[in-house]
PDB file of N, CA and C in Angstrom:
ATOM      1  N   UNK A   1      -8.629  -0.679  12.843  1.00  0.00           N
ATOM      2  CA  UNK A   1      -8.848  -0.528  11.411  1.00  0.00           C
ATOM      3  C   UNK A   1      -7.893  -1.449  10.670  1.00  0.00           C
ATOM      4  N   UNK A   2      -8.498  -2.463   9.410  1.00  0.00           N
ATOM      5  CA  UNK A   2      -7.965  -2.851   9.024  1.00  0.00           C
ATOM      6  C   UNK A   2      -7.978  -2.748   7.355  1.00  0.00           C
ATOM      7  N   UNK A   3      -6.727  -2.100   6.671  1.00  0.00           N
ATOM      8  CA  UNK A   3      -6.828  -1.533   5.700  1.00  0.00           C
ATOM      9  C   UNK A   3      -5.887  -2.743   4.550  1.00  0.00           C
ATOM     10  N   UNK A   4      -6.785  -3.361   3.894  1.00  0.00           N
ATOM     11  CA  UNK A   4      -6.209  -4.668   2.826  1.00  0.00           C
ATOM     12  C   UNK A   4      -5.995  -4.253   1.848  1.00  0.00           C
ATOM     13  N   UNK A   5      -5.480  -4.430   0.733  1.00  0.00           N
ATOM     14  CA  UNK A   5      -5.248  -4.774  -0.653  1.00  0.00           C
ATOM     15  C   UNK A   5      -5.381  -6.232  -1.197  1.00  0.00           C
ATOM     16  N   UNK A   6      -6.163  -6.345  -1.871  1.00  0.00           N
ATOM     17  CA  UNK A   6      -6.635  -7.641  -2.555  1.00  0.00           C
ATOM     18  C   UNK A   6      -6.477  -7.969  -3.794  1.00  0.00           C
ATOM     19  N   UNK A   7      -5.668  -8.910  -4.736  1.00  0.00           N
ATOM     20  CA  UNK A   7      -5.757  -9.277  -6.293  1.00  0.00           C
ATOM     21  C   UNK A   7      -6.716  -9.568  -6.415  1.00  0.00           C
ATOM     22  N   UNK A   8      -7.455  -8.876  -7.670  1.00  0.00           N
ATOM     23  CA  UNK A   8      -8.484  -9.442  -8.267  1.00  0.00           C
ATOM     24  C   UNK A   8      -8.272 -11.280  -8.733  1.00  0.00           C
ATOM     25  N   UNK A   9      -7.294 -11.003  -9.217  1.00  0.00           N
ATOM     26  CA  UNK A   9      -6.988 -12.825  -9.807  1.00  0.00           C
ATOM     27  C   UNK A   9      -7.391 -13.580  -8.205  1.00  0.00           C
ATOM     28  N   UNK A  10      -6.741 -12.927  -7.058  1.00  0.00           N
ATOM     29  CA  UNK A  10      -7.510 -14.124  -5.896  1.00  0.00           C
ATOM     30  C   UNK A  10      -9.193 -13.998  -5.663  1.00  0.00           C
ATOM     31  N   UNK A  11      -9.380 -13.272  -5.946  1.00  0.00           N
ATOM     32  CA  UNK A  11     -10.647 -12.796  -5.534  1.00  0.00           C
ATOM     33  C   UNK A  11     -11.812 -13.692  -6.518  1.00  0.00           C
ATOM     34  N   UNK A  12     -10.820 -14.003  -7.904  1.00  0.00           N
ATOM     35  CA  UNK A  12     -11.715 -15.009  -8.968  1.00  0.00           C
ATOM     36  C   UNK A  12     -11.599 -16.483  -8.845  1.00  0.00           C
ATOM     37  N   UNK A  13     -10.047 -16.381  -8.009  1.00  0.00           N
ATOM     38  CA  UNK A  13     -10.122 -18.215  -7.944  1.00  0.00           C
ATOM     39  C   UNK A  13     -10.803 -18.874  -6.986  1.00  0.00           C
ATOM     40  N   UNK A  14     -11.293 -20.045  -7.401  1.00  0.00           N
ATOM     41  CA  UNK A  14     -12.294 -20.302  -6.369  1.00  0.00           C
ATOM     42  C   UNK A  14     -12.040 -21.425  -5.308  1.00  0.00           C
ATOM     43  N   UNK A  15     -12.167 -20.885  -4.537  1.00  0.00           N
ATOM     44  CA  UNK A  15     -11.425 -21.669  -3.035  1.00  0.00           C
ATOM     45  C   UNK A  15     -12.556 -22.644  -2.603  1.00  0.00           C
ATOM     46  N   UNK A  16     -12.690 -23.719  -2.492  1.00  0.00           N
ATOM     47  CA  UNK A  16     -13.392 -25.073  -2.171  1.00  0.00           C
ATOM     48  C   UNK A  16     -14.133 -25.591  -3.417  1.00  0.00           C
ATOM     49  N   UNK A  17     -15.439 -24.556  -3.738  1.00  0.00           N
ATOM     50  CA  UNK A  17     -16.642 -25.578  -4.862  1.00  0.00           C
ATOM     51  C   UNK A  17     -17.094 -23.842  -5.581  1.00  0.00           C
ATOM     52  N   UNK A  18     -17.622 -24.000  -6.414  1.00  0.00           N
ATOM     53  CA  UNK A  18     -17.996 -22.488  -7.184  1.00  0.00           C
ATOM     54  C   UNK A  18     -18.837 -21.820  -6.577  1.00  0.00           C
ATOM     55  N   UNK A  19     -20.128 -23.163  -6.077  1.00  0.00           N
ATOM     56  CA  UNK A  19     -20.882 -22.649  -4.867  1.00  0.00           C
ATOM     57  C   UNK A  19     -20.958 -22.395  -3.869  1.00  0.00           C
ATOM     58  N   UNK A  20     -19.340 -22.003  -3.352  1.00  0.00           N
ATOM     59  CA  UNK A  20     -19.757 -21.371  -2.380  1.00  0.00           C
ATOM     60  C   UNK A  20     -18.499 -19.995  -2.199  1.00  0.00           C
ATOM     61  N   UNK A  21     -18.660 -19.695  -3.199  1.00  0.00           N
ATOM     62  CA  UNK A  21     -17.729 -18.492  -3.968  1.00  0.00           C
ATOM     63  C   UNK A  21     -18.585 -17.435  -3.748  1.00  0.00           C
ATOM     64  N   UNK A  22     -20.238 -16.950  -3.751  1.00  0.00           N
ATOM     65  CA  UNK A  22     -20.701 -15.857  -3.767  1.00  0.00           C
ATOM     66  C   UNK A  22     -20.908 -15.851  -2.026  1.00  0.00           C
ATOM     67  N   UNK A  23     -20.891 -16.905  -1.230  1.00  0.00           N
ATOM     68  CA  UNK A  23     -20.814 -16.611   0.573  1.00  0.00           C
ATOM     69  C   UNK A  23     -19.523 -15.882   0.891  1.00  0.00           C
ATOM     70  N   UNK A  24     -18.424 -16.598   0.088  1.00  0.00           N
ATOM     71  CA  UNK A  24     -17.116 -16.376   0.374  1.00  0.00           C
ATOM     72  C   UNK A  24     -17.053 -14.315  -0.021  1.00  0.00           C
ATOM     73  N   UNK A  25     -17.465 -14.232  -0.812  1.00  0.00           N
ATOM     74  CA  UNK A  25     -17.806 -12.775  -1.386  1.00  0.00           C
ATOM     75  C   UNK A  25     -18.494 -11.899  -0.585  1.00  0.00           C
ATOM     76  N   UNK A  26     -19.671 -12.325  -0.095  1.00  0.00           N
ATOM     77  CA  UNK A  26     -20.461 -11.858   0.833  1.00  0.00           C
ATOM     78  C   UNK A  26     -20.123 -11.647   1.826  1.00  0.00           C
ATOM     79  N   UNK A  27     -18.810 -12.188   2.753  1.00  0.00           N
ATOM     80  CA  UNK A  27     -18.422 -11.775   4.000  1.00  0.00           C
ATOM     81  C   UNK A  27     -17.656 -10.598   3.578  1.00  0.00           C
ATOM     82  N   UNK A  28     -16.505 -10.594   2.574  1.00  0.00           N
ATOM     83  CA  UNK A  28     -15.755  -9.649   2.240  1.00  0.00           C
ATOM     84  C   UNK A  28     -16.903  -8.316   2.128  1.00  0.00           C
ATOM     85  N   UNK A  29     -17.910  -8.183   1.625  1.00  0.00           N
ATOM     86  CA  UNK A  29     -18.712  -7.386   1.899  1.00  0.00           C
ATOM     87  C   UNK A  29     -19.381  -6.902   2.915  1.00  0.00           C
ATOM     88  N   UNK A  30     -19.334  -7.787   3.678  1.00  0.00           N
ATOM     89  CA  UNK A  30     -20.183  -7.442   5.209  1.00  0.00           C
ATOM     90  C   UNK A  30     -18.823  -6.758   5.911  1.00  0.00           C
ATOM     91  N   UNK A  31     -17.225  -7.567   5.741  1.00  0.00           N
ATOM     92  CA  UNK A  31     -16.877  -7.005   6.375  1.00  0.00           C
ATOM     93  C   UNK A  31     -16.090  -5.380   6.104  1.00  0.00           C
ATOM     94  N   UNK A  32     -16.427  -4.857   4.916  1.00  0.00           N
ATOM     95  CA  UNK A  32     -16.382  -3.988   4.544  1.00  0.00           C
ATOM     96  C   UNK A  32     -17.227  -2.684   4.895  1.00  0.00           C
ATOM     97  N   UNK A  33     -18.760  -3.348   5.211  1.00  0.00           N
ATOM     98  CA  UNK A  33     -19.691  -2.620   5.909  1.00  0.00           C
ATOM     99  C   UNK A  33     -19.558  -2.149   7.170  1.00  0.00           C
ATOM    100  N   UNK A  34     -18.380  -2.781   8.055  1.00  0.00           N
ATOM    101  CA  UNK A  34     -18.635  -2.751   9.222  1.00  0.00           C
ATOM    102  C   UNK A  34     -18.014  -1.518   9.678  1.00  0.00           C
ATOM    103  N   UNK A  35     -17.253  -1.250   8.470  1.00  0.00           N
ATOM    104  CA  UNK A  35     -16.391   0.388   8.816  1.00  0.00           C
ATOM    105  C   UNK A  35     -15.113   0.177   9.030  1.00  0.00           C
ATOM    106  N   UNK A  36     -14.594  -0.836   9.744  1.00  0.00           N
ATOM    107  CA  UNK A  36     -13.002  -1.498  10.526  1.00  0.00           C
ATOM    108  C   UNK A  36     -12.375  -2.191   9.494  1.00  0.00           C
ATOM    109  N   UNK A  37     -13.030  -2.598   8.465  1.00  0.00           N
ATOM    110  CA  UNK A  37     -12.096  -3.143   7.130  1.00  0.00           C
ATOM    111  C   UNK A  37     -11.958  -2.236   5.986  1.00  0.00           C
ATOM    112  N   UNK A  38     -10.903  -1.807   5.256  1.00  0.00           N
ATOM    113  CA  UNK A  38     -10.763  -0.811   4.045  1.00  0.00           C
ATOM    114  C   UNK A  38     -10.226  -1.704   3.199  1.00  0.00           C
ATOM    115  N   UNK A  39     -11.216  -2.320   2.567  1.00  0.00           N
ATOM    116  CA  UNK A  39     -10.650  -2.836   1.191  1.00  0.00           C
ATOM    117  C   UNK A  39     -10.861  -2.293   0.156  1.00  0.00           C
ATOM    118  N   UNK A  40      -9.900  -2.608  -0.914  1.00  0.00           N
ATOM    119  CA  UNK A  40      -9.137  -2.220  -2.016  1.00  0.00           C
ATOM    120  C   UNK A  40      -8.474  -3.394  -2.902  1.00  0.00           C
ATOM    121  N   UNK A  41      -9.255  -2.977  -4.203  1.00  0.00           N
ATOM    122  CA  UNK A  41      -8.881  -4.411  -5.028  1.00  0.00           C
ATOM    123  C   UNK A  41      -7.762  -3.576  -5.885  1.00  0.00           C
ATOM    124  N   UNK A  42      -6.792  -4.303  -6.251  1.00  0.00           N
ATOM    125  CA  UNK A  42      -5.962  -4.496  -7.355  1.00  0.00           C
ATOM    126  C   UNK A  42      -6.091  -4.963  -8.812  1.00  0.00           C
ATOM    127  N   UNK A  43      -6.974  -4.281  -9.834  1.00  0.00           N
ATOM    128  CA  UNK A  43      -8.061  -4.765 -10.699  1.00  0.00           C
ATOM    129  C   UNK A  43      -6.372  -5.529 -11.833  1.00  0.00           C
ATOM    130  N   UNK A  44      -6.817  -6.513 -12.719  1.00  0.00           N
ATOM    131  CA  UNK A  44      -6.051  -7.296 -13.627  1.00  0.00           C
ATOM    132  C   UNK A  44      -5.858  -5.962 -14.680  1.00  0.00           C
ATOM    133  N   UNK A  45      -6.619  -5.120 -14.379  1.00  0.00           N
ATOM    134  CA  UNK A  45      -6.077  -4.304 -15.548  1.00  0.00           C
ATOM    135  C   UNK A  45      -5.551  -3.230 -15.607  1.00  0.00           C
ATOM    136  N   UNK A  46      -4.293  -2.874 -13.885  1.00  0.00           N
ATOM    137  CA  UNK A  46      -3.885  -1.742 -13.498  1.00  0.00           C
ATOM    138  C   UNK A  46      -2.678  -1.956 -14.955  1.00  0.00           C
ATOM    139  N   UNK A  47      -2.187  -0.057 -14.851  1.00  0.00           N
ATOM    140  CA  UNK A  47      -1.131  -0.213 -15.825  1.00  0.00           C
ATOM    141  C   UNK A  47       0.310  -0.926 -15.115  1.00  0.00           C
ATOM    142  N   UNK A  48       0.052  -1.052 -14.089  1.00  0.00           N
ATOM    143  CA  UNK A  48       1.790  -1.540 -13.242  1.00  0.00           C
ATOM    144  C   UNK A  48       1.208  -1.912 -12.018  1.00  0.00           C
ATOM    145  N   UNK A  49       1.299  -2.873 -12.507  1.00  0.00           N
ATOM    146  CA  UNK A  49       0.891  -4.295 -11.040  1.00  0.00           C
ATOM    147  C   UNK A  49       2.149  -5.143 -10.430  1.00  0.00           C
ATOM    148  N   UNK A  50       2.151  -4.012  -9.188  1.00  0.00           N
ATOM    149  CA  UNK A  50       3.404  -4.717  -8.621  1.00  0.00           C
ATOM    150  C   UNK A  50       3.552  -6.524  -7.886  1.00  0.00           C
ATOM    151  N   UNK A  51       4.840  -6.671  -7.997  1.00  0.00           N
ATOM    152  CA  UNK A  51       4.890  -8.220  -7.734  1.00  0.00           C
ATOM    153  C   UNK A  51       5.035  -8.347  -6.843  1.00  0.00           C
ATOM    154  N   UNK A  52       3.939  -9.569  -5.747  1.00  0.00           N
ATOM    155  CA  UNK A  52       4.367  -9.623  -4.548  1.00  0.00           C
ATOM    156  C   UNK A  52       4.504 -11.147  -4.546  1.00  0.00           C
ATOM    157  N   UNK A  53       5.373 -11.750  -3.454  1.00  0.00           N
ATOM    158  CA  UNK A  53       5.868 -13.069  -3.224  1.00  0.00           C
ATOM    159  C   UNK A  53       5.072 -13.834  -2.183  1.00  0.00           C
ATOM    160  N   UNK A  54       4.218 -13.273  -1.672  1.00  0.00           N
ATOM    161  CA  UNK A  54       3.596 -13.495  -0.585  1.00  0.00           C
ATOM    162  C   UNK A  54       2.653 -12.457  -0.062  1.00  0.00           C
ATOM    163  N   UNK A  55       1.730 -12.682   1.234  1.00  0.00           N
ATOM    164  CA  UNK A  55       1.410 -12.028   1.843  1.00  0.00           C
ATOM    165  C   UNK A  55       2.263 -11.232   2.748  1.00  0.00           C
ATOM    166  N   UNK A  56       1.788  -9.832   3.478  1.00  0.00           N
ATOM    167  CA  UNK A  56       2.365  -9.364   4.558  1.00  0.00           C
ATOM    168  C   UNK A  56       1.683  -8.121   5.697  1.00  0.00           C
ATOM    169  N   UNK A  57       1.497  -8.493   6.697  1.00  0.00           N
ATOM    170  CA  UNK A  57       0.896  -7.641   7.279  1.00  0.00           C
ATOM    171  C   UNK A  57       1.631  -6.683   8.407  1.00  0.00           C
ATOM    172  N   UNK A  58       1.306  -5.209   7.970  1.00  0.00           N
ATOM    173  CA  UNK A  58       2.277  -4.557   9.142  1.00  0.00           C
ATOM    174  C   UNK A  58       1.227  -3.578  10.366  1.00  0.00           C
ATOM    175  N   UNK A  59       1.760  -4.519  11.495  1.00  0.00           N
ATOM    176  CA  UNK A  59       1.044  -4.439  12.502  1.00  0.00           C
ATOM    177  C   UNK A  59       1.622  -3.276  13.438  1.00  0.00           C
ATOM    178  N   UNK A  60       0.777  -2.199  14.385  1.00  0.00           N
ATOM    179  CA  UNK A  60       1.665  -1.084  15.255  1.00  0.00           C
ATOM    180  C   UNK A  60       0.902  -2.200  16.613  1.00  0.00           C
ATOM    181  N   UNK A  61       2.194  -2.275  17.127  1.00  0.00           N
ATOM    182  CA  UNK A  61       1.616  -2.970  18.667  1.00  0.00           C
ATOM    183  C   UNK A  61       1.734  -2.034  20.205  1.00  0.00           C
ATOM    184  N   UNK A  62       1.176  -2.127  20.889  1.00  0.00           N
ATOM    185  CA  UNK A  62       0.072  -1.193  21.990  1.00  0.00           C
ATOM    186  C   UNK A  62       1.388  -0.131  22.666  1.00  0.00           C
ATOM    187  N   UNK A  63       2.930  -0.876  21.490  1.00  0.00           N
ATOM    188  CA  UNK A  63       3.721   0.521  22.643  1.00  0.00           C
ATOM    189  C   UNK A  63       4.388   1.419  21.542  1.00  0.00           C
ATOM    190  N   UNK A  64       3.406   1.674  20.216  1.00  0.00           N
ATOM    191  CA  UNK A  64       3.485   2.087  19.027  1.00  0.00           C
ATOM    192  C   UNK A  64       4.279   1.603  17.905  1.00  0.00           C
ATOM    193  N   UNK A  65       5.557   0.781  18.372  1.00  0.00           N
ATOM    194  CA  UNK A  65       6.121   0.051  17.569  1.00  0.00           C
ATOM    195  C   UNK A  65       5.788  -0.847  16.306  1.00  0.00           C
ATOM    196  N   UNK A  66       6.152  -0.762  14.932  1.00  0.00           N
ATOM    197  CA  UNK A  66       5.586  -1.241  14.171  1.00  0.00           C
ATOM    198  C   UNK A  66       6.535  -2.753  13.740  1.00  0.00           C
ATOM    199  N   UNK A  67       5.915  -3.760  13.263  1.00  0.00           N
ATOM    200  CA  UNK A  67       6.180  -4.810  12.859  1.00  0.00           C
ATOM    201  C   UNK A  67       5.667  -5.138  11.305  1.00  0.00           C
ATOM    202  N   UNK A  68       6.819  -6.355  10.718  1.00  0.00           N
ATOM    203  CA  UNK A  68       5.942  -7.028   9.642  1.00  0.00           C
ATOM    204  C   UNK A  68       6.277  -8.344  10.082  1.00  0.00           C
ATOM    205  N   UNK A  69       4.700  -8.709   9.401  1.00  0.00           N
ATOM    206  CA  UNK A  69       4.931 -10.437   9.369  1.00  0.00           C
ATOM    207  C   UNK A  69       4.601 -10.698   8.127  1.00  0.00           C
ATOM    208  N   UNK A  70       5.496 -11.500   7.157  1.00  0.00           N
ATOM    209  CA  UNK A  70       5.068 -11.667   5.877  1.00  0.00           C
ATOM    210  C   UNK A  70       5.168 -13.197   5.911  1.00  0.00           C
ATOM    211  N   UNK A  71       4.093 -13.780   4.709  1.00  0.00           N
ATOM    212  CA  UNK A  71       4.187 -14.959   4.952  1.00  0.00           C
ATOM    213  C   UNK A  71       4.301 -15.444   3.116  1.00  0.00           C
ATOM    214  N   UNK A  72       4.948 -16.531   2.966  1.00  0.00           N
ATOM    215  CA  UNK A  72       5.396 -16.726   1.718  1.00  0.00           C
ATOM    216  C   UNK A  72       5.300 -18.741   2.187  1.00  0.00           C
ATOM    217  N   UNK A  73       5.766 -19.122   0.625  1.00  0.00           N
ATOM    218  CA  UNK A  73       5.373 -20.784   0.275  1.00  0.00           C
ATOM    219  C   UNK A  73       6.074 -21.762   1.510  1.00  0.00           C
ATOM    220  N   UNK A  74       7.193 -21.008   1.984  1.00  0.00           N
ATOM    221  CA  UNK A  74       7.700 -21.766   3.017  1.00  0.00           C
ATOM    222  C   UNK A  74       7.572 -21.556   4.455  1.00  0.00           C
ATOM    223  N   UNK A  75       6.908 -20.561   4.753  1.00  0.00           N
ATOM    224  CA  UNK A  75       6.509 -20.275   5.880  1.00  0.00           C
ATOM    225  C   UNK A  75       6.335 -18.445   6.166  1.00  0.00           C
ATOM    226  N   UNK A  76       7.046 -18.022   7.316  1.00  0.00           N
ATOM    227  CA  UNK A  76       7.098 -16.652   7.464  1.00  0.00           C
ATOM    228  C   UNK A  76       7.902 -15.888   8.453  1.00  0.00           C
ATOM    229  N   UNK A  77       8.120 -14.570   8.484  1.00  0.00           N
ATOM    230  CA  UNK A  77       9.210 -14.014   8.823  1.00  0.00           C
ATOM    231  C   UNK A  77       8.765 -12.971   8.966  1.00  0.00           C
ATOM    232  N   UNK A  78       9.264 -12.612  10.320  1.00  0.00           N
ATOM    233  CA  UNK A  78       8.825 -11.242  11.297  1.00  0.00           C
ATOM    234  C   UNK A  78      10.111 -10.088  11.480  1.00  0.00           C
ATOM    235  N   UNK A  79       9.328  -9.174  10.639  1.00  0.00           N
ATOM    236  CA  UNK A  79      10.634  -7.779  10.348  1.00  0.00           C
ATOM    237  C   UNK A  79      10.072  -6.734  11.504  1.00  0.00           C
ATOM    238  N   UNK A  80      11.449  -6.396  12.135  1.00  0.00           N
ATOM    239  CA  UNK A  80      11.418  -5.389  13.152  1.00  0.00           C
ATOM    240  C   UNK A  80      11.780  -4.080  13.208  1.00  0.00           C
ATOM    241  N   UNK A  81      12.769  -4.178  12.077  1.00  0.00           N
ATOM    242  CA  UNK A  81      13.836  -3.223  11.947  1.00  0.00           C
ATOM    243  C   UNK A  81      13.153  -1.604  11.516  1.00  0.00           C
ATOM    244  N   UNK A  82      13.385  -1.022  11.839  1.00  0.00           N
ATOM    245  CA  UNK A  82      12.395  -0.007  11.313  1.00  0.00           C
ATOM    246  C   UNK A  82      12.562   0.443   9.555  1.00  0.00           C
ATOM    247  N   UNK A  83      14.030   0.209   8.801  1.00  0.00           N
ATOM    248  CA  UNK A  83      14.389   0.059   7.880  1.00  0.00           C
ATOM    249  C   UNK A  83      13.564  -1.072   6.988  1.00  0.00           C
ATOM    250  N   UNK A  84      13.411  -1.998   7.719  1.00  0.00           N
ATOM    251  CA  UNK A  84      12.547  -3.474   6.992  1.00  0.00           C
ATOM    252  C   UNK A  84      10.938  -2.954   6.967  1.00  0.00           C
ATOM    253  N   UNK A  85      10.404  -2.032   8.289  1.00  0.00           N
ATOM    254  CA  UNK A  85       9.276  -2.179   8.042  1.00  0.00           C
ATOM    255  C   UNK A  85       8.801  -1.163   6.933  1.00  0.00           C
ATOM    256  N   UNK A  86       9.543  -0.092   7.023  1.00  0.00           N
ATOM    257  CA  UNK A  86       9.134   0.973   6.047  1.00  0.00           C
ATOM    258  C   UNK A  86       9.540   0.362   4.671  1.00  0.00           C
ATOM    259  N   UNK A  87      10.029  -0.338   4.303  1.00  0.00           N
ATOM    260  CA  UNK A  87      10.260  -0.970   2.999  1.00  0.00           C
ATOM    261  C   UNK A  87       9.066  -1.698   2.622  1.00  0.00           C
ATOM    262  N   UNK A  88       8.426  -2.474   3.448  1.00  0.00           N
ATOM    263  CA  UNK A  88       6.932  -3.480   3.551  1.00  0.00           C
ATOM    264  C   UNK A  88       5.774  -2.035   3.219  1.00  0.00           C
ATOM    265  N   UNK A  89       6.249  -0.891   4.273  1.00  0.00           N
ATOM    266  CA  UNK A  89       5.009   0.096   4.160  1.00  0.00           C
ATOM    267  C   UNK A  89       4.953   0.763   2.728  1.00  0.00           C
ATOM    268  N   UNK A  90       6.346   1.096   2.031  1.00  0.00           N
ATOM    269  CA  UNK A  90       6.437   1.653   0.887  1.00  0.00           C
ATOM    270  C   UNK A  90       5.696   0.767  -0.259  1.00  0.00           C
ATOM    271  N   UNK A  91       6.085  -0.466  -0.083  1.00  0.00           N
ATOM    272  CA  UNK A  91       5.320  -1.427  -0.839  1.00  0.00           C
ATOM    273  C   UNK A  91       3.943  -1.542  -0.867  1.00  0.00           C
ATOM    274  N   UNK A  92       3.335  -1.125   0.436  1.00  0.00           N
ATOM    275  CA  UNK A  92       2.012  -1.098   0.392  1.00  0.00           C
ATOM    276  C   UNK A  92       1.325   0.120  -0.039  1.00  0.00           C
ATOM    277  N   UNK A  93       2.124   1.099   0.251  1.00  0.00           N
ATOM    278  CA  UNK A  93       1.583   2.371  -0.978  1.00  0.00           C
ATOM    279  C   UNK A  93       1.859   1.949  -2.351  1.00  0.00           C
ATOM    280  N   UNK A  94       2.585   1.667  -2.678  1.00  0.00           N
ATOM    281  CA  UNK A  94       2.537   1.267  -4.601  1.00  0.00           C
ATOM    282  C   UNK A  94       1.619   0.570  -4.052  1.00  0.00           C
ATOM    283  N   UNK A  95       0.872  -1.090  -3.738  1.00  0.00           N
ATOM    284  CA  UNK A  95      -0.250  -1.023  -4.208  1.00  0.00           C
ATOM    285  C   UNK A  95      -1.643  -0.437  -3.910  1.00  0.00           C
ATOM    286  N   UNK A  96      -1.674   0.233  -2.902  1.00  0.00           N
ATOM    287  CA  UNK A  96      -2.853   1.416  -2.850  1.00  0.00           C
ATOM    288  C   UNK A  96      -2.896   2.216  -4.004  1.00  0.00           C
ATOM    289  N   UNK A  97      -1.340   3.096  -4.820  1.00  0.00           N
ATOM    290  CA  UNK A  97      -1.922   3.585  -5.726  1.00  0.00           C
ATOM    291  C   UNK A  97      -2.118   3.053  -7.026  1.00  0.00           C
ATOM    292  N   UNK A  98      -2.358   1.551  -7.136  1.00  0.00           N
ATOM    293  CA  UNK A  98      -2.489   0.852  -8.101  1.00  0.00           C
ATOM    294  C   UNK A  98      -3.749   0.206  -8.032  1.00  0.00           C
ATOM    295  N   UNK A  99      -4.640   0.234  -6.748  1.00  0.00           N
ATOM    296  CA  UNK A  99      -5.683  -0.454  -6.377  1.00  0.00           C
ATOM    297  C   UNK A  99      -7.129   0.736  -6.895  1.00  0.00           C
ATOM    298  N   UNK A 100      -7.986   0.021  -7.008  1.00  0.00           N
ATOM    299  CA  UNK A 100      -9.243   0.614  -7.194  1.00  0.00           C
ATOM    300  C   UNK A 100      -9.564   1.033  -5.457  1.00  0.00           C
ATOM    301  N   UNK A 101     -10.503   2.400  -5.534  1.00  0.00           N
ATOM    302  CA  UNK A 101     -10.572   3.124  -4.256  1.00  0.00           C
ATOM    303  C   UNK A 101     -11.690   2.323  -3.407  1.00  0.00           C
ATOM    304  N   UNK A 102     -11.871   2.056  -2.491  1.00  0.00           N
ATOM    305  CA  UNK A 102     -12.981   1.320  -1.295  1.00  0.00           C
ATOM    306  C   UNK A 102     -14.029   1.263  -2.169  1.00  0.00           C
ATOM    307  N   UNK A 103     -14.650   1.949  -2.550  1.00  0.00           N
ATOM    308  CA  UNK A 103     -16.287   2.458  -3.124  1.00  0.00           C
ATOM    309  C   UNK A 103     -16.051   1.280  -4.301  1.00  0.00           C
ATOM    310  N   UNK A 104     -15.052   1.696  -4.967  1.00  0.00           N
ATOM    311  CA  UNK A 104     -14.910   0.948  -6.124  1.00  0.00           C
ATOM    312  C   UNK A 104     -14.892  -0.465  -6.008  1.00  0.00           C
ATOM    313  N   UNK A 105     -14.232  -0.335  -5.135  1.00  0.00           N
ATOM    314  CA  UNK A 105     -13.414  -2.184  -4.952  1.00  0.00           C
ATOM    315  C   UNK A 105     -14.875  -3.104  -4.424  1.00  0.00           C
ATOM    316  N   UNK A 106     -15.628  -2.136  -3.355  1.00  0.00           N
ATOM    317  CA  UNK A 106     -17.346  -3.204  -2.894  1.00  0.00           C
ATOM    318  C   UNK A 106     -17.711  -3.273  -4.419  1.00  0.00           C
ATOM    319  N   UNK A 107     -17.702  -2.509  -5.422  1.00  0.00           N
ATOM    320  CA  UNK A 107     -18.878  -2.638  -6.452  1.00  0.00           C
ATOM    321  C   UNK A 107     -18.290  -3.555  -7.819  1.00  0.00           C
ATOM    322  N   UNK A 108     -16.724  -3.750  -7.463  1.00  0.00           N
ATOM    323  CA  UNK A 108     -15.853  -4.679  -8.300  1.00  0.00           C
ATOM    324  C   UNK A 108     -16.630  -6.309  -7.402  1.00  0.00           C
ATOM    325  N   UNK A 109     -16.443  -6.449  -6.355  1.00  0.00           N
ATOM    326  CA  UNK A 109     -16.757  -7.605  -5.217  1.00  0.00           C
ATOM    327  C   UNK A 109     -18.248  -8.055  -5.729  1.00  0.00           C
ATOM    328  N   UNK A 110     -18.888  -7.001  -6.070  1.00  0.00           N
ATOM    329  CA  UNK A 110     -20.109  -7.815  -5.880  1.00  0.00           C
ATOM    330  C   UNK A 110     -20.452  -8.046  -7.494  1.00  0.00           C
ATOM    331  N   UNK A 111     -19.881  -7.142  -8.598  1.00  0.00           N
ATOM    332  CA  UNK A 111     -19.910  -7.901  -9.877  1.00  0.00           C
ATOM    333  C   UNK A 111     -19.146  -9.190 -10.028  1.00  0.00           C
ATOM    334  N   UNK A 112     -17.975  -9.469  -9.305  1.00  0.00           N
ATOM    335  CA  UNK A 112     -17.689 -10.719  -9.211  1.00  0.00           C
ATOM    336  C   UNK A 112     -18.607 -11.923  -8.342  1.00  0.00           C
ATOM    337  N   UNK A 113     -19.154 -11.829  -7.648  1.00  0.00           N
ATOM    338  CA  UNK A 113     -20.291 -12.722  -6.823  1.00  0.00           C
ATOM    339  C   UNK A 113     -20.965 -12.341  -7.436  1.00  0.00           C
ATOM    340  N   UNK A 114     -21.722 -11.633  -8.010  1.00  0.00           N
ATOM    341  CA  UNK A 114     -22.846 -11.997  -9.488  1.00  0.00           C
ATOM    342  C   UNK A 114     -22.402 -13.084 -10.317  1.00  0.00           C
ATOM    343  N   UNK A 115     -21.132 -13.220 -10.534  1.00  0.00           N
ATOM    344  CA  UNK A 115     -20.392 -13.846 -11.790  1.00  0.00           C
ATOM    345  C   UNK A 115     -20.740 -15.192 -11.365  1.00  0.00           C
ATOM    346  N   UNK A 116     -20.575 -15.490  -9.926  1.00  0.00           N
ATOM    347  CA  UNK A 116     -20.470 -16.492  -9.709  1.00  0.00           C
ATOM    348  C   UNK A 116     -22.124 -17.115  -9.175  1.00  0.00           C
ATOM    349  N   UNK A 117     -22.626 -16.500  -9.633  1.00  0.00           N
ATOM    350  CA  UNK A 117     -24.301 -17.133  -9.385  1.00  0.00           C
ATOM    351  C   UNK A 117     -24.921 -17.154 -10.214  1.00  0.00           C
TER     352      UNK A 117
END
């Protein structure tokens, strides 16, 4: 299971040509369908939209141990510490409770790929 948080502001900028912004949309939807992705948008108009510097993903690996790998403008950096990771995890609850809920976030996704057709 893979459970994301997404900015709306990325979700509007358009990565290669405009046309091909509603494909780019369309996978995020398929892979939302598939059950193994939980996305969750971060709409421009939460009341407290926390600041992040980068990406970061916190991974449990096969001997339960959890990791982060965050990645920022200069590269990236892998936190082990269990102190570091729960700081990454706390962060990712503020933005879950700042994000629009799954249901919401497909029907935010696909008024934006309307936008763009």
């Amino acid at each position: 299971m893979v459970r994301a948080v997404v900015d709306e502001v990325v979700l509007r900028r358009v990565c290669g040509t405009h046309e091909v912004m509603p494909s780019q949309l369309d996978h995020l939807l398929a892979l939302a369908e598939t059950g193994r992705v939980l996305l969750m948008v971060l709409p421009m108009h939460a009341p407290w939209r926390p600041v992040s510097t980068g990406s970061f993903r916190i991974m449990t690996l096969t001997d339960g141990r959890q990791i982060v790998h965050a990645s920022y403008e200069g590269g990236y950096v892998v936190k082990a510490l269990p102190t570091e990771v729960n700081e990454f995890a706390s962060r990712f609850g503020d933005y879950q409770a700042e994000a629009l809920p799954p249901s919401e976030s497909v029907t935010c996704i696909r008024k934006l790929r309307d936008e763009f057709q």
